[in-house]
PDB file of N, CA and C in Angstrom:
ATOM      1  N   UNK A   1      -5.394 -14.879   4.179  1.00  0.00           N
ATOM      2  CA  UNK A   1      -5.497 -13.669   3.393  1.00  0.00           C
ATOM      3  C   UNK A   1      -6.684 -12.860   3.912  1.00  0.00           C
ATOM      4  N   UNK A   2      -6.246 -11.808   3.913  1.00  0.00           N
ATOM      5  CA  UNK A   2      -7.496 -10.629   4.509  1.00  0.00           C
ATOM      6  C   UNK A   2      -8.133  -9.513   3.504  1.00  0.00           C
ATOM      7  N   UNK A   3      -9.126 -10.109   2.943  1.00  0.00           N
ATOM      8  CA  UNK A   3      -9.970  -8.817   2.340  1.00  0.00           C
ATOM      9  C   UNK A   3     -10.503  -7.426   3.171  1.00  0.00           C
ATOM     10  N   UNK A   4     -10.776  -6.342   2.371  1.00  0.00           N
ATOM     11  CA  UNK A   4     -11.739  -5.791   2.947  1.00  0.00           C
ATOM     12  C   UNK A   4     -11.754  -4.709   1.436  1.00  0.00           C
ATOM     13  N   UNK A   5     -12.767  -3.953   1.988  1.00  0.00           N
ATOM     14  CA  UNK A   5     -13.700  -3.242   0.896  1.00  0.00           C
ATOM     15  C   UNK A   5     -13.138  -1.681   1.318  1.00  0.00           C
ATOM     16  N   UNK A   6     -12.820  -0.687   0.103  1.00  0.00           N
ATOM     17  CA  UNK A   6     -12.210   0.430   0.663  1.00  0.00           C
ATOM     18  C   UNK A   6     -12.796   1.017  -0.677  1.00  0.00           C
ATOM     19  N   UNK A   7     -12.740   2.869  -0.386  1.00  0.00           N
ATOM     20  CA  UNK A   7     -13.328   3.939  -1.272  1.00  0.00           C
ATOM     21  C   UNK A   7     -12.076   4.656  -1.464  1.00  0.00           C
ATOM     22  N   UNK A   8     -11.940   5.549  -2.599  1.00  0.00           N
ATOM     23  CA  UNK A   8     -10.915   6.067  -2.983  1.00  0.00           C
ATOM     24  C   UNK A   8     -11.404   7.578  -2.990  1.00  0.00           C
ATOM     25  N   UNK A   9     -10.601   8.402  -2.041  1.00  0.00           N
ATOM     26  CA  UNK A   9     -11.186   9.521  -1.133  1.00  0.00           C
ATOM     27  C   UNK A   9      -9.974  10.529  -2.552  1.00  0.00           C
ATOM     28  N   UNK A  10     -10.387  11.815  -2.118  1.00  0.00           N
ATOM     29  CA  UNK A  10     -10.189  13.079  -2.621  1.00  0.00           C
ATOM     30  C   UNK A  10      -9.054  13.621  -1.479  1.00  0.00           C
ATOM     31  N   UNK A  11      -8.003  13.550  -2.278  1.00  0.00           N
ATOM     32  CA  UNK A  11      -6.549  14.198  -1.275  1.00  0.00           C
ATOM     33  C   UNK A  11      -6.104  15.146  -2.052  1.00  0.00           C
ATOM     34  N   UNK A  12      -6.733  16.739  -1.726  1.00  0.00           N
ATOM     35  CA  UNK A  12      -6.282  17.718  -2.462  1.00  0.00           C
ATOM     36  C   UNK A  12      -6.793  17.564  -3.763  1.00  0.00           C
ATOM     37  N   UNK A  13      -5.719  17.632  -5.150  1.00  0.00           N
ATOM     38  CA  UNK A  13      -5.736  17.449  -6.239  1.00  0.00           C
ATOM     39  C   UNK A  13      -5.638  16.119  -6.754  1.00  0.00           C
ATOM     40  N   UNK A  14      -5.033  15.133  -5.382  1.00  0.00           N
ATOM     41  CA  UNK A  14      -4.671  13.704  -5.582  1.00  0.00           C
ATOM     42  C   UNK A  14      -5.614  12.736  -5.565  1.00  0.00           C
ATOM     43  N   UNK A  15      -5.739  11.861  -5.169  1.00  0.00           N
ATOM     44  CA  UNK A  15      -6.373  10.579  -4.881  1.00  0.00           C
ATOM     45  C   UNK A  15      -5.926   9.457  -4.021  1.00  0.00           C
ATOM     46  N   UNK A  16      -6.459   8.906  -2.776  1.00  0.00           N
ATOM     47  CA  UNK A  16      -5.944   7.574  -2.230  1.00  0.00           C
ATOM     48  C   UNK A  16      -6.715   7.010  -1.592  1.00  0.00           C
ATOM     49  N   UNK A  17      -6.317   5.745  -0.818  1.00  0.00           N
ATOM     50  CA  UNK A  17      -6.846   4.499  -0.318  1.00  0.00           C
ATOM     51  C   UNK A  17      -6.230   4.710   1.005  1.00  0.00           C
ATOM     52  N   UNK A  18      -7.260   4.650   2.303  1.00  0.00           N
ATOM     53  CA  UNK A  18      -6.830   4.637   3.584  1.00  0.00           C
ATOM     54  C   UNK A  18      -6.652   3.431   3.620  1.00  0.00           C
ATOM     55  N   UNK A  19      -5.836   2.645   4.792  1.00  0.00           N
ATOM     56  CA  UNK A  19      -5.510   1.297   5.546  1.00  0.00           C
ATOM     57  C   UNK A  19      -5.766   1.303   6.799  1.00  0.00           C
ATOM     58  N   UNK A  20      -6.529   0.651   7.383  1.00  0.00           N
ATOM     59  CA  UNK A  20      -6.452   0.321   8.769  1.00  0.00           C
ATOM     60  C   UNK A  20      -5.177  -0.164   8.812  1.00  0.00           C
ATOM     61  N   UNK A  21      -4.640  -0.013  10.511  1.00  0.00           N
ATOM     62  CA  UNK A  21      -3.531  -0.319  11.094  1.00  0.00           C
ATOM     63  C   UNK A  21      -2.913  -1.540  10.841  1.00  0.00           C
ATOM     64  N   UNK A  22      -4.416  -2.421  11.646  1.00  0.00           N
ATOM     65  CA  UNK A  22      -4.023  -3.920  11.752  1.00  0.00           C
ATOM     66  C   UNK A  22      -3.833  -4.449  10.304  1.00  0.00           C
ATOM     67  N   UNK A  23      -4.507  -4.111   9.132  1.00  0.00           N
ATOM     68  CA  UNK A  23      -3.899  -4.203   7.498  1.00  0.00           C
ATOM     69  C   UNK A  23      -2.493  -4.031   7.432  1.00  0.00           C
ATOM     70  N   UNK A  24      -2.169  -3.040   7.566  1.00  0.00           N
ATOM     71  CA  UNK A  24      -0.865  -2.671   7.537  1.00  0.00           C
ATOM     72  C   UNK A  24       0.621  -3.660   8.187  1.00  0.00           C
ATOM     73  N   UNK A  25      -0.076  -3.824   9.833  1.00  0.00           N
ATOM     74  CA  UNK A  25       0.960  -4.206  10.556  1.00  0.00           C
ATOM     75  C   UNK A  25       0.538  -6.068   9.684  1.00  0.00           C
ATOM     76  N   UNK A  26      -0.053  -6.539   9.386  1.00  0.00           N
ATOM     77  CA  UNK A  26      -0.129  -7.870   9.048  1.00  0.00           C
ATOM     78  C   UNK A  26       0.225  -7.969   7.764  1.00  0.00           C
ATOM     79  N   UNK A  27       0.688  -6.977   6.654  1.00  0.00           N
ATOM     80  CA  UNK A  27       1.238  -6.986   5.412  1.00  0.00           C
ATOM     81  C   UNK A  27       2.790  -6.606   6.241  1.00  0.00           C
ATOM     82  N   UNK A  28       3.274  -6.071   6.870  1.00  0.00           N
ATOM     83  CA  UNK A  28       4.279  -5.634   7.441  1.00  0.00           C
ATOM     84  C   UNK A  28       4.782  -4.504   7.436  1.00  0.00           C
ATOM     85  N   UNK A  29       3.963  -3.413   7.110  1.00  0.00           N
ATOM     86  CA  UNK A  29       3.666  -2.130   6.507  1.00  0.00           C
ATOM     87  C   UNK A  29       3.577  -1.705   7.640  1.00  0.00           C
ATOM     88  N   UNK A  30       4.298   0.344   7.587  1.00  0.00           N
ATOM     89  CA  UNK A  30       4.383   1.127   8.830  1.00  0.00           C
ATOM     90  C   UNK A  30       4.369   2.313   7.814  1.00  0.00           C
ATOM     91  N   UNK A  31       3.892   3.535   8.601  1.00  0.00           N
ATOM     92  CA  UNK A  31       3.551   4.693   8.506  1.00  0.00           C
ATOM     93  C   UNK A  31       5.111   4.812   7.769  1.00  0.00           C
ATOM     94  N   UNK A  32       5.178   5.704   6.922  1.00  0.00           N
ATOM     95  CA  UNK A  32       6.555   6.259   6.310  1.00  0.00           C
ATOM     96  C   UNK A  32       7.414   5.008   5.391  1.00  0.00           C
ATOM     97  N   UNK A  33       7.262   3.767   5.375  1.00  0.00           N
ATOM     98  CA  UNK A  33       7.650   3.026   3.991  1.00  0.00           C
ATOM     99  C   UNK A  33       7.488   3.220   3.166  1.00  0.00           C
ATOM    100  N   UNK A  34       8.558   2.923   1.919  1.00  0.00           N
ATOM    101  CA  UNK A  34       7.961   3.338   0.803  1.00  0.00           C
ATOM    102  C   UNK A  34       7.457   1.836   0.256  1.00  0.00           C
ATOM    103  N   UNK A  35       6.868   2.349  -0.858  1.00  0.00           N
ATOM    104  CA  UNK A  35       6.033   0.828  -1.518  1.00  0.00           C
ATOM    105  C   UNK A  35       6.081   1.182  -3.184  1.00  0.00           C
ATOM    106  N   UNK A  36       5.764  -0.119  -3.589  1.00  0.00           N
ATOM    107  CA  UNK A  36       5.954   0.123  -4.920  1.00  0.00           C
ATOM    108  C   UNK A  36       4.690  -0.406  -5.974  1.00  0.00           C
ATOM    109  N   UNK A  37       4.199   0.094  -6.609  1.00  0.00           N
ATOM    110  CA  UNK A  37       2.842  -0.097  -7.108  1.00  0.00           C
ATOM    111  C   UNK A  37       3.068  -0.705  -8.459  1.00  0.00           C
ATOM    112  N   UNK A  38       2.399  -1.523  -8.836  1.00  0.00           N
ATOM    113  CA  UNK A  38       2.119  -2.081 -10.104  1.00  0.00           C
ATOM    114  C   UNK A  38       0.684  -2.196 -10.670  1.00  0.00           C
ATOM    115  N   UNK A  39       0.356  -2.075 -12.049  1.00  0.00           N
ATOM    116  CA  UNK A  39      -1.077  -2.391 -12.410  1.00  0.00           C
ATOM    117  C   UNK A  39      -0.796  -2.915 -13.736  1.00  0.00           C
ATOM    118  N   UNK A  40      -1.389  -4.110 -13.015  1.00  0.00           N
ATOM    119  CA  UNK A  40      -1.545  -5.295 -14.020  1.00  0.00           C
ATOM    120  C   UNK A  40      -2.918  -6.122 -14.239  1.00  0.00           C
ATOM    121  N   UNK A  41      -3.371  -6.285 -15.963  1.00  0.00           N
ATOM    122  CA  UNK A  41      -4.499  -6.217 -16.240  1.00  0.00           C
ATOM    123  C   UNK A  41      -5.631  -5.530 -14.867  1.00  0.00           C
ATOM    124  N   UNK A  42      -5.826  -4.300 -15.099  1.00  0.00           N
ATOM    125  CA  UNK A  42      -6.883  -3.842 -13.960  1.00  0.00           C
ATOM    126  C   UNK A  42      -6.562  -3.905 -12.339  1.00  0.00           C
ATOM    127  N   UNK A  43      -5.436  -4.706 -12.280  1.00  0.00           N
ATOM    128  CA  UNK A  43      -5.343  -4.833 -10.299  1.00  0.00           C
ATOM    129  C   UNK A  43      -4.258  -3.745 -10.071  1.00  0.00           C
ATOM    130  N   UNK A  44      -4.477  -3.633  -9.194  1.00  0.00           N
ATOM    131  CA  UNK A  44      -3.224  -2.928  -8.122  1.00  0.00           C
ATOM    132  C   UNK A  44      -2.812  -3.656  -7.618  1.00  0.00           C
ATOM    133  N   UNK A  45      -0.964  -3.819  -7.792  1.00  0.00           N
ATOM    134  CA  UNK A  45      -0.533  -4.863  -6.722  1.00  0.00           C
ATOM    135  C   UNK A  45       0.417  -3.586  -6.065  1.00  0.00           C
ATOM    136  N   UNK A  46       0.734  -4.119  -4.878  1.00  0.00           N
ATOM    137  CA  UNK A  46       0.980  -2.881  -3.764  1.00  0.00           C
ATOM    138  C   UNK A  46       1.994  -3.746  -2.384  1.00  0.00           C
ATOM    139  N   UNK A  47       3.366  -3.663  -3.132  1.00  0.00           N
ATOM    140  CA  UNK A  47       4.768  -4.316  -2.287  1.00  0.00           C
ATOM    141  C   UNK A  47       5.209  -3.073  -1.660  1.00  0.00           C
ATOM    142  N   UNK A  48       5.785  -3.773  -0.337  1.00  0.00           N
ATOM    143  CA  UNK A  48       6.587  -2.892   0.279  1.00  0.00           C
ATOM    144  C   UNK A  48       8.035  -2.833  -0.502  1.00  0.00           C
ATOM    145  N   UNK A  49       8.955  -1.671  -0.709  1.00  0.00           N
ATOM    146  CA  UNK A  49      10.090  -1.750  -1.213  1.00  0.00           C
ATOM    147  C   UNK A  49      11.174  -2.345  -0.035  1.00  0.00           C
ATOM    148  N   UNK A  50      11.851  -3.103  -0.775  1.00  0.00           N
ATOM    149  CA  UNK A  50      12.906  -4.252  -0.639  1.00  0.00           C
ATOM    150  C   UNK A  50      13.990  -3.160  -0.053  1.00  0.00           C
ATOM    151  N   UNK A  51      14.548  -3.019   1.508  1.00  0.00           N
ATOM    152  CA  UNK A  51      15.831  -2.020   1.632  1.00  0.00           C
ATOM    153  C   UNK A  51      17.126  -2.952   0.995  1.00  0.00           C
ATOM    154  N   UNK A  52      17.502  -1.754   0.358  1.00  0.00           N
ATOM    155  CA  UNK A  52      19.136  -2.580  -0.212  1.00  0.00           C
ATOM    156  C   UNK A  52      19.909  -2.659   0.697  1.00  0.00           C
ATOM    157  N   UNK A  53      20.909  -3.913   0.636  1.00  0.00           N
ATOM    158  CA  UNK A  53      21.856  -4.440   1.723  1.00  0.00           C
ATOM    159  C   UNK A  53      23.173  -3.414   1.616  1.00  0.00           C
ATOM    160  N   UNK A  54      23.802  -3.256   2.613  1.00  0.00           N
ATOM    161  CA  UNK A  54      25.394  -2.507   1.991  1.00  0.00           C
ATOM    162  C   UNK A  54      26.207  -3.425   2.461  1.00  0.00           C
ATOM    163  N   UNK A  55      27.182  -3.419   1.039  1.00  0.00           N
ATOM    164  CA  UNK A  55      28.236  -4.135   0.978  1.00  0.00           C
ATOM    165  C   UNK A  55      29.385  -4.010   1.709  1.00  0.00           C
TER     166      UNK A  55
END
């Protein structure tokens, strides 16, 4: 498991969390996935979305 320490920057009117690459590519994460966020008691949990199979 890989920690690291990150700041939550000013995007416009928004808010977010940059990722280094190598974060990304070792969660299995790429530029343009979508992901799906949860917050539970206080955490952020942060999955990549599951592509649906076609039948």
């Amino acid at each position: 498991m890989t920690k690291l320490q990150r700041k939550i920057t000013k995007i416009g009117k928004n808010y977010g969390v940059t990722f280094p690459k190598d974060i990304l590519h070792e969660a299995g994460l790429a530029h343009g996935d979508e992901m799906e966020i949860e917050v539970k008691q206080q955490e952020l949990i942060i999955r990549k979305m599951k592509k649906e199979k076609r039948q």
